[in-house]
PDB file of N, CA and C in Angstrom:
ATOM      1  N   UNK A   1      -1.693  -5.384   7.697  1.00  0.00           N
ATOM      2  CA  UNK A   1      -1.731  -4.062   7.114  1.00  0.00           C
ATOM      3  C   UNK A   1      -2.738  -3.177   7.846  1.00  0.00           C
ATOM      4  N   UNK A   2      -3.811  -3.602   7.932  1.00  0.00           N
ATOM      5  CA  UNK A   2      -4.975  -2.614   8.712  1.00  0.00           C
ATOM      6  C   UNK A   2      -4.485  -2.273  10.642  1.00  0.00           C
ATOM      7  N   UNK A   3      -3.590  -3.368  10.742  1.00  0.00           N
ATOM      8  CA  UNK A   3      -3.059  -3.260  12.672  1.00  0.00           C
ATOM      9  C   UNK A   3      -2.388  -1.695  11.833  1.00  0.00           C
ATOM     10  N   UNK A   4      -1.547  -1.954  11.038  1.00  0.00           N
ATOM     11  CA  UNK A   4      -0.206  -1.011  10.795  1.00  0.00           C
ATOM     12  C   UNK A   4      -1.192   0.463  10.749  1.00  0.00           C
ATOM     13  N   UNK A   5      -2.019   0.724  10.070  1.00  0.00           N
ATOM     14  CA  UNK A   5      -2.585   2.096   9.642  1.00  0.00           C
ATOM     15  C   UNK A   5      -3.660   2.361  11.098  1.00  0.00           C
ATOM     16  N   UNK A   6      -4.036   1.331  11.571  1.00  0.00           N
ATOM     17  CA  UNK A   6      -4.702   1.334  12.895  1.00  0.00           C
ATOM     18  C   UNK A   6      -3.988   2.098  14.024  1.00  0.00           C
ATOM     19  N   UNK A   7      -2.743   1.470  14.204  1.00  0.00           N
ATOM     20  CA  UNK A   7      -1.722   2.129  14.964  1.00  0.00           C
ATOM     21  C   UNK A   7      -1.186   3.556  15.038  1.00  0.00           C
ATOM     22  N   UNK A   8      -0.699   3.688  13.707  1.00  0.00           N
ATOM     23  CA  UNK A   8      -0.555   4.954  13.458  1.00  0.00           C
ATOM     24  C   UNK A   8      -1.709   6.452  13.143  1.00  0.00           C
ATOM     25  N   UNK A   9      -3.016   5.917  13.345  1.00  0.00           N
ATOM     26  CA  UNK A   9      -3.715   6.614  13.066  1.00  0.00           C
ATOM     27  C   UNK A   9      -4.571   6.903  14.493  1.00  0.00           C
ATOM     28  N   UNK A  10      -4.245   5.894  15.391  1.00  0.00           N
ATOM     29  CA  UNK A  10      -4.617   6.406  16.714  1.00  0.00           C
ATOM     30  C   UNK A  10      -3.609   7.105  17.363  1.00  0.00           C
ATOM     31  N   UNK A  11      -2.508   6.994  17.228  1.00  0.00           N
ATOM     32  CA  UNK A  11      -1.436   7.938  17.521  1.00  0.00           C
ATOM     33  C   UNK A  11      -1.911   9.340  17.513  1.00  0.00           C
ATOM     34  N   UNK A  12      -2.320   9.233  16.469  1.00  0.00           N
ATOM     35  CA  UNK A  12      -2.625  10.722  15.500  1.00  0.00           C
ATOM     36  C   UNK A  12      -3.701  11.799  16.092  1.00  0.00           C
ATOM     37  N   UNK A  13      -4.613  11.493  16.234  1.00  0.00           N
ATOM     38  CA  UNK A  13      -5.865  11.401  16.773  1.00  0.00           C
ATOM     39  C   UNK A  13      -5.995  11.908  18.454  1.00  0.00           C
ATOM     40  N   UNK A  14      -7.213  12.980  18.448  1.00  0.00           N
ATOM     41  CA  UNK A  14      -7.794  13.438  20.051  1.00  0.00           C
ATOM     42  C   UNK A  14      -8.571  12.277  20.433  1.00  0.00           C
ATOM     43  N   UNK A  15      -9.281  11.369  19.515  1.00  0.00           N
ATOM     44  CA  UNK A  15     -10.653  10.517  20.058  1.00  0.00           C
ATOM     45  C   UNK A  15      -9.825   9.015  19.240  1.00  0.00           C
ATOM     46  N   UNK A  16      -8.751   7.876  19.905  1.00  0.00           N
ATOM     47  CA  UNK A  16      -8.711   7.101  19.562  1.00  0.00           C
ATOM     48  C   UNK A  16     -10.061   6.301  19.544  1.00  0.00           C
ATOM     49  N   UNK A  17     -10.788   6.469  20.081  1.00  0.00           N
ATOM     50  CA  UNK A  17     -11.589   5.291  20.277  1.00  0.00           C
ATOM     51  C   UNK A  17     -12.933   5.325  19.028  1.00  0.00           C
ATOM     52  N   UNK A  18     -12.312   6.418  18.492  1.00  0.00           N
ATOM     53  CA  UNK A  18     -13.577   6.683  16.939  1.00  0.00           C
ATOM     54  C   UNK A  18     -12.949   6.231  15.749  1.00  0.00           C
ATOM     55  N   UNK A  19     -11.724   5.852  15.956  1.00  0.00           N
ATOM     56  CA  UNK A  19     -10.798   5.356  14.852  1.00  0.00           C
ATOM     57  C   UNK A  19     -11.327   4.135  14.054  1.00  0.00           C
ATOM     58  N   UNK A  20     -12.150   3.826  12.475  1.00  0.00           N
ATOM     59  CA  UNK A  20     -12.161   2.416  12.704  1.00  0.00           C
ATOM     60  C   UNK A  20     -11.393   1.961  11.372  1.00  0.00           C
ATOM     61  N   UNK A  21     -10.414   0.918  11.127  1.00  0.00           N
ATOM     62  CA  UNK A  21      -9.992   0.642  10.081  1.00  0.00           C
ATOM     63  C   UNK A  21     -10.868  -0.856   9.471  1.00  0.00           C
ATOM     64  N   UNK A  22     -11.274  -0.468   8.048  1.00  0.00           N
ATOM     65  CA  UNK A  22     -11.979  -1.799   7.688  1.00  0.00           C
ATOM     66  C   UNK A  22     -10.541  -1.817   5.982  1.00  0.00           C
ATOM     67  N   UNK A  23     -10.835  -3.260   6.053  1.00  0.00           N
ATOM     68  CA  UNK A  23      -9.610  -3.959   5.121  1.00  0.00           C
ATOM     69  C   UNK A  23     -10.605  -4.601   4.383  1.00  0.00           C
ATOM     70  N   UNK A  24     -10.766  -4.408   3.043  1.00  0.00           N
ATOM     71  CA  UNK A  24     -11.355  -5.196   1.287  1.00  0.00           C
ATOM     72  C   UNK A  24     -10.130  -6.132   1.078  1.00  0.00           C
ATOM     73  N   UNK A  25      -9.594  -7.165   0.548  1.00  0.00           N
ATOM     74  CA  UNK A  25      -9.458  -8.112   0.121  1.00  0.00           C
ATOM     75  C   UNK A  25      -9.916  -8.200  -1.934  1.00  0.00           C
ATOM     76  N   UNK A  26      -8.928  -8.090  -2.828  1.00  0.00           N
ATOM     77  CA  UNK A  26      -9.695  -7.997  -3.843  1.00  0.00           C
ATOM     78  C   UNK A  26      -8.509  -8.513  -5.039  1.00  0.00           C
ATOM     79  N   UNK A  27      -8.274  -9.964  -4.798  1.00  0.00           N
ATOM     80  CA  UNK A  27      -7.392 -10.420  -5.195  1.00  0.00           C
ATOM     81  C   UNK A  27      -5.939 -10.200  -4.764  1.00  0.00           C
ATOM     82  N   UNK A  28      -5.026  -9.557  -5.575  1.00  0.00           N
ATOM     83  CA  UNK A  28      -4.133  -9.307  -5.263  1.00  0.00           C
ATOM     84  C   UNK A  28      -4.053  -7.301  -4.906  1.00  0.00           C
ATOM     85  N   UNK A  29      -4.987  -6.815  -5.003  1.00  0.00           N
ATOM     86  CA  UNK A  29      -5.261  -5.358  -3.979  1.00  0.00           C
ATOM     87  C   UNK A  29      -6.138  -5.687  -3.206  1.00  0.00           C
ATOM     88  N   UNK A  30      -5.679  -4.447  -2.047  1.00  0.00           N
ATOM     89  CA  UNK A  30      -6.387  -4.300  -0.707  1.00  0.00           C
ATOM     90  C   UNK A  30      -6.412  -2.986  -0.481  1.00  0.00           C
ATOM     91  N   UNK A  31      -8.060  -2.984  -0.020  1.00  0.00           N
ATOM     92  CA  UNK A  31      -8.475  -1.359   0.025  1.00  0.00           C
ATOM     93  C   UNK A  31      -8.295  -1.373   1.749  1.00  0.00           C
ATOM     94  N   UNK A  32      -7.844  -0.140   1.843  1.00  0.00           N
ATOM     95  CA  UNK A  32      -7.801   0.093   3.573  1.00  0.00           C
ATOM     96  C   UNK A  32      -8.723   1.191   3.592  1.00  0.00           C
ATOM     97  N   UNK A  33     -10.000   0.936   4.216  1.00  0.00           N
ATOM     98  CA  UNK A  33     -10.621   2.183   4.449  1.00  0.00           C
ATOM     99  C   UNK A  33      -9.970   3.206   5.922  1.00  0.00           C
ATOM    100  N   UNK A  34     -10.362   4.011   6.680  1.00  0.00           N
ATOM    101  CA  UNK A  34      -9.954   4.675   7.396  1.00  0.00           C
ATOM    102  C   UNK A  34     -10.683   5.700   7.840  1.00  0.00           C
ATOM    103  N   UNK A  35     -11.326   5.249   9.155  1.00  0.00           N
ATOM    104  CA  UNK A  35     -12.750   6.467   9.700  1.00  0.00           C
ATOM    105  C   UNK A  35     -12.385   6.683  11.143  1.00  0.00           C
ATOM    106  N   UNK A  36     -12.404   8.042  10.700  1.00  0.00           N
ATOM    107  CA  UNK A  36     -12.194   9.036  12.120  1.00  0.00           C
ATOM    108  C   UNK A  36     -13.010  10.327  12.112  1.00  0.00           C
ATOM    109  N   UNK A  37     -13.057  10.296  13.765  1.00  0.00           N
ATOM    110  CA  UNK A  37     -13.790  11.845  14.390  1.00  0.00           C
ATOM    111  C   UNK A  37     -13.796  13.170  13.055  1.00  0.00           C
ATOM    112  N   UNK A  38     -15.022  13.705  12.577  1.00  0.00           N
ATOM    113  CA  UNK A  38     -14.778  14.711  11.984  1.00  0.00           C
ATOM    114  C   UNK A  38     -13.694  15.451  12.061  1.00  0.00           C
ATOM    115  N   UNK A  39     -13.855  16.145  13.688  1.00  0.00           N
ATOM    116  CA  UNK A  39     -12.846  16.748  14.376  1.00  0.00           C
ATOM    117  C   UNK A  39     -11.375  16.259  14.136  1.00  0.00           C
ATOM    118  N   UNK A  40     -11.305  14.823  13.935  1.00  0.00           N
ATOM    119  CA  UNK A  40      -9.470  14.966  13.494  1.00  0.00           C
ATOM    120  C   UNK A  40      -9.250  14.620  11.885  1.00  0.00           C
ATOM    121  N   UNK A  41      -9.795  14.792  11.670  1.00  0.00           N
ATOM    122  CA  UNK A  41      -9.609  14.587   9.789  1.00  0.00           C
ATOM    123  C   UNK A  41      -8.765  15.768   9.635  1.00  0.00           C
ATOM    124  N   UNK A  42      -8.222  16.876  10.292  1.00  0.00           N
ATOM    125  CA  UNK A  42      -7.227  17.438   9.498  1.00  0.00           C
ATOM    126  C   UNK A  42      -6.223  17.309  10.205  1.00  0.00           C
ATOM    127  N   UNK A  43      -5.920  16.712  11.259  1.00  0.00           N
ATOM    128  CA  UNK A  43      -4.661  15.901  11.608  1.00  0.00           C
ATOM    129  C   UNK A  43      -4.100  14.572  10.984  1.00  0.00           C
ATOM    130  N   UNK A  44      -5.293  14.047  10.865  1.00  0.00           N
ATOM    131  CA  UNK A  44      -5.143  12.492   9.949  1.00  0.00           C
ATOM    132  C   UNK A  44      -4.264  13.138   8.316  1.00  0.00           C
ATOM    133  N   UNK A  45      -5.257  14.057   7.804  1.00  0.00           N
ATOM    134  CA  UNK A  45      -4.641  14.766   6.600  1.00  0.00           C
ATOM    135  C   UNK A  45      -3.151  15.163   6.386  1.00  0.00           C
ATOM    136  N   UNK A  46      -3.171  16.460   7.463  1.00  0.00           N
ATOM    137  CA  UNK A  46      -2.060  17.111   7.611  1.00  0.00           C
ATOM    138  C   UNK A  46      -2.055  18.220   6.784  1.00  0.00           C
ATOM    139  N   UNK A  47      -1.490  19.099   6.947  1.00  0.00           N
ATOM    140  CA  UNK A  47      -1.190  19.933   5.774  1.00  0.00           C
ATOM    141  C   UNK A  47      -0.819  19.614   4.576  1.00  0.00           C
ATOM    142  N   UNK A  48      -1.621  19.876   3.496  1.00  0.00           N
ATOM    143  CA  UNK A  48      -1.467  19.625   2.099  1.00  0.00           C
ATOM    144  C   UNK A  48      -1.064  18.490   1.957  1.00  0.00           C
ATOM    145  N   UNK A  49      -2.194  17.698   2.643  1.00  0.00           N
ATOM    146  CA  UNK A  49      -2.050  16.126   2.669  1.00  0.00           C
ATOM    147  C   UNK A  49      -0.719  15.277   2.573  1.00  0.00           C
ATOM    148  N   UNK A  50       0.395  16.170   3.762  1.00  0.00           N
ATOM    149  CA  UNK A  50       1.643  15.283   3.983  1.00  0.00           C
ATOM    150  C   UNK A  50       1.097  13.979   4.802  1.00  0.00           C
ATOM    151  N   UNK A  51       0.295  14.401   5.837  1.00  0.00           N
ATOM    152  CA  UNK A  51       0.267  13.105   6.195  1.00  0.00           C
ATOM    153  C   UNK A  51      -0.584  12.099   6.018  1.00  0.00           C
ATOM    154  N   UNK A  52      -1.591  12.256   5.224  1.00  0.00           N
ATOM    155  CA  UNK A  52      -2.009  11.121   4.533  1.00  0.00           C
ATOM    156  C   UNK A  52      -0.736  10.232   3.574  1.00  0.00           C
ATOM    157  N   UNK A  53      -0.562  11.466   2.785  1.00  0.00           N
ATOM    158  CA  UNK A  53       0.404  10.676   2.040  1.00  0.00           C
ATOM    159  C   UNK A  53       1.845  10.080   2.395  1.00  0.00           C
ATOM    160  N   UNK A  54       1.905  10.286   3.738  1.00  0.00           N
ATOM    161  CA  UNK A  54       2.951   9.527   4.572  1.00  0.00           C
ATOM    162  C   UNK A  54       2.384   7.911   5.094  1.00  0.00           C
ATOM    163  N   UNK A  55       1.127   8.158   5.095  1.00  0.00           N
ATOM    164  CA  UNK A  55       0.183   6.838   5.680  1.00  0.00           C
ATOM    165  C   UNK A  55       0.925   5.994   4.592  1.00  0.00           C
ATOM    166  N   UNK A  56      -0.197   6.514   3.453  1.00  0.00           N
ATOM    167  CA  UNK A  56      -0.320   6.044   2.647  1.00  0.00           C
ATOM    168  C   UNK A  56       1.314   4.884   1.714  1.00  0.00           C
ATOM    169  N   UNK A  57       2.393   5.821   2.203  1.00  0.00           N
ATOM    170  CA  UNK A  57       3.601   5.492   1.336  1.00  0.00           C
ATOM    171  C   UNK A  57       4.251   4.389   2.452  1.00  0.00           C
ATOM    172  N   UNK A  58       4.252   4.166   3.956  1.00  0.00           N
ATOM    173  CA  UNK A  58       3.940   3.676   4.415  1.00  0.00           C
ATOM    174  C   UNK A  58       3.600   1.734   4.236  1.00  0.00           C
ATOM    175  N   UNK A  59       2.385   2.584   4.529  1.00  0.00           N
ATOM    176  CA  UNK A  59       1.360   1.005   3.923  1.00  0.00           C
ATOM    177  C   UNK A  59       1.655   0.276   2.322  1.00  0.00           C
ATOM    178  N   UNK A  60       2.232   1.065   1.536  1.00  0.00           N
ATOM    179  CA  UNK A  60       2.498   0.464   0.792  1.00  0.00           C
ATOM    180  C   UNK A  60       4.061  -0.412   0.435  1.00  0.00           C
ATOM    181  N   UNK A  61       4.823   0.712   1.399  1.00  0.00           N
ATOM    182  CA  UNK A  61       6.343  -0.203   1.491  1.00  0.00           C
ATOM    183  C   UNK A  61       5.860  -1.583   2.424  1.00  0.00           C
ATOM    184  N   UNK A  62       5.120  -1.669   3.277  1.00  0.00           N
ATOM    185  CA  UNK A  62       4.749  -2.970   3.970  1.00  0.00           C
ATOM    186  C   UNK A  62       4.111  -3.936   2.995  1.00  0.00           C
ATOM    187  N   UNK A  63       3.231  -3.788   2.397  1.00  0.00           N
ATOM    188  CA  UNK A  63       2.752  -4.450   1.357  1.00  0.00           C
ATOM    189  C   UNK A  63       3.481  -4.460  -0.124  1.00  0.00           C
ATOM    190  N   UNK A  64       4.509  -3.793  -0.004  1.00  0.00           N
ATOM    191  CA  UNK A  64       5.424  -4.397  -1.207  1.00  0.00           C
ATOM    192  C   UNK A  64       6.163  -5.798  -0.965  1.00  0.00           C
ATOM    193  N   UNK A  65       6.526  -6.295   0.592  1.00  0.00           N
ATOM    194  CA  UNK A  65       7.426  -7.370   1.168  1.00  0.00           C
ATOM    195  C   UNK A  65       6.176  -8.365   0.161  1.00  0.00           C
ATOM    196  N   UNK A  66       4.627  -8.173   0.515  1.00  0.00           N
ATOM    197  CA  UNK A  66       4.345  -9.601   0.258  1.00  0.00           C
ATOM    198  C   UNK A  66       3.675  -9.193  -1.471  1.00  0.00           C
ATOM    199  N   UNK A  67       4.178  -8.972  -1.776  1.00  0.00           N
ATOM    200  CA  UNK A  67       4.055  -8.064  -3.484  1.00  0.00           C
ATOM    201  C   UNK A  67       2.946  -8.010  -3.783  1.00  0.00           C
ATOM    202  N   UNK A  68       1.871  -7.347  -2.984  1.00  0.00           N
ATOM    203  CA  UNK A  68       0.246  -6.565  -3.385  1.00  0.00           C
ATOM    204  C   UNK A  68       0.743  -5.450  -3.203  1.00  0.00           C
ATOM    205  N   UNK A  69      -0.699  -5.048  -4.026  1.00  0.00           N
ATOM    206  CA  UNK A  69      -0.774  -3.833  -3.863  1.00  0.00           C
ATOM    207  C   UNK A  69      -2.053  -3.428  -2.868  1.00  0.00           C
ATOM    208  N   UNK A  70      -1.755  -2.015  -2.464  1.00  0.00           N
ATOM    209  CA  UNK A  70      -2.473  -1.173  -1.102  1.00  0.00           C
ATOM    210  C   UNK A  70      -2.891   0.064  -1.395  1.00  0.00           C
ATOM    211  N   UNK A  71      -4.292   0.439  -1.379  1.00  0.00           N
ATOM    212  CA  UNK A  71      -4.728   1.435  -1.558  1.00  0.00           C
ATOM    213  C   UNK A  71      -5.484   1.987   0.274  1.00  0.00           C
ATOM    214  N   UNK A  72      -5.303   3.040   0.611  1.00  0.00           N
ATOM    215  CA  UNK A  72      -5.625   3.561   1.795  1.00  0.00           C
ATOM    216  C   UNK A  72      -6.994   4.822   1.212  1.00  0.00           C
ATOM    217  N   UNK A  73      -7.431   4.796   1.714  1.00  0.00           N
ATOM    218  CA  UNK A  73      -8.713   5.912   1.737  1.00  0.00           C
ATOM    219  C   UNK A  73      -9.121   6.308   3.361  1.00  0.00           C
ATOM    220  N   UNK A  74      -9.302   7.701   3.337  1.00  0.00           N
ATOM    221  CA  UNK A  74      -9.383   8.571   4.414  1.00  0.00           C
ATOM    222  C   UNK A  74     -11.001   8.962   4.206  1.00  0.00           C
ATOM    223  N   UNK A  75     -11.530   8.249   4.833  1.00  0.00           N
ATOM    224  CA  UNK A  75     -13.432   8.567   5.145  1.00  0.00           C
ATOM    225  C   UNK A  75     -13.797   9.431   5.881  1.00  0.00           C
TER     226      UNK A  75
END
């Protein structure tokens, strides 16, 4: 799950290399944190947070196959 939001979030991004994804573990949820360049937090966003919430819907159809649940947060 964290390769998957890793991937797509360096895509996204002027400064891949500031990208960092950290993954919580918390039974059956998993927090995906998600830290990037000041500067691209409103690409990561998107307008009126389409594309977070594209991440976000995303990561959670992947983590429905192994039936957790996935919470993503944008730092």
């Amino acid at each position: 799950m964290k390769e998957l939001v890793e991937v797509i979030a360096k895509a996204l991004v002027d400064n891949p290399d500031e990208v960092v994804v950290t993954e919580k573990e918390e039974g059956r949820s998993t927090l995906i944190e998600l830290h990037v360049a000041p500067s691209d937090m409103g690409k990561v966003i998107g307008k009126q947070g389409r594309i977070a919430k594209a991440i976000r819907s995303v990561a959670k159809a992947a983590a429905s196959r192994d039936k957790k649940n996935v919470d993503v947060e944008i730092m």
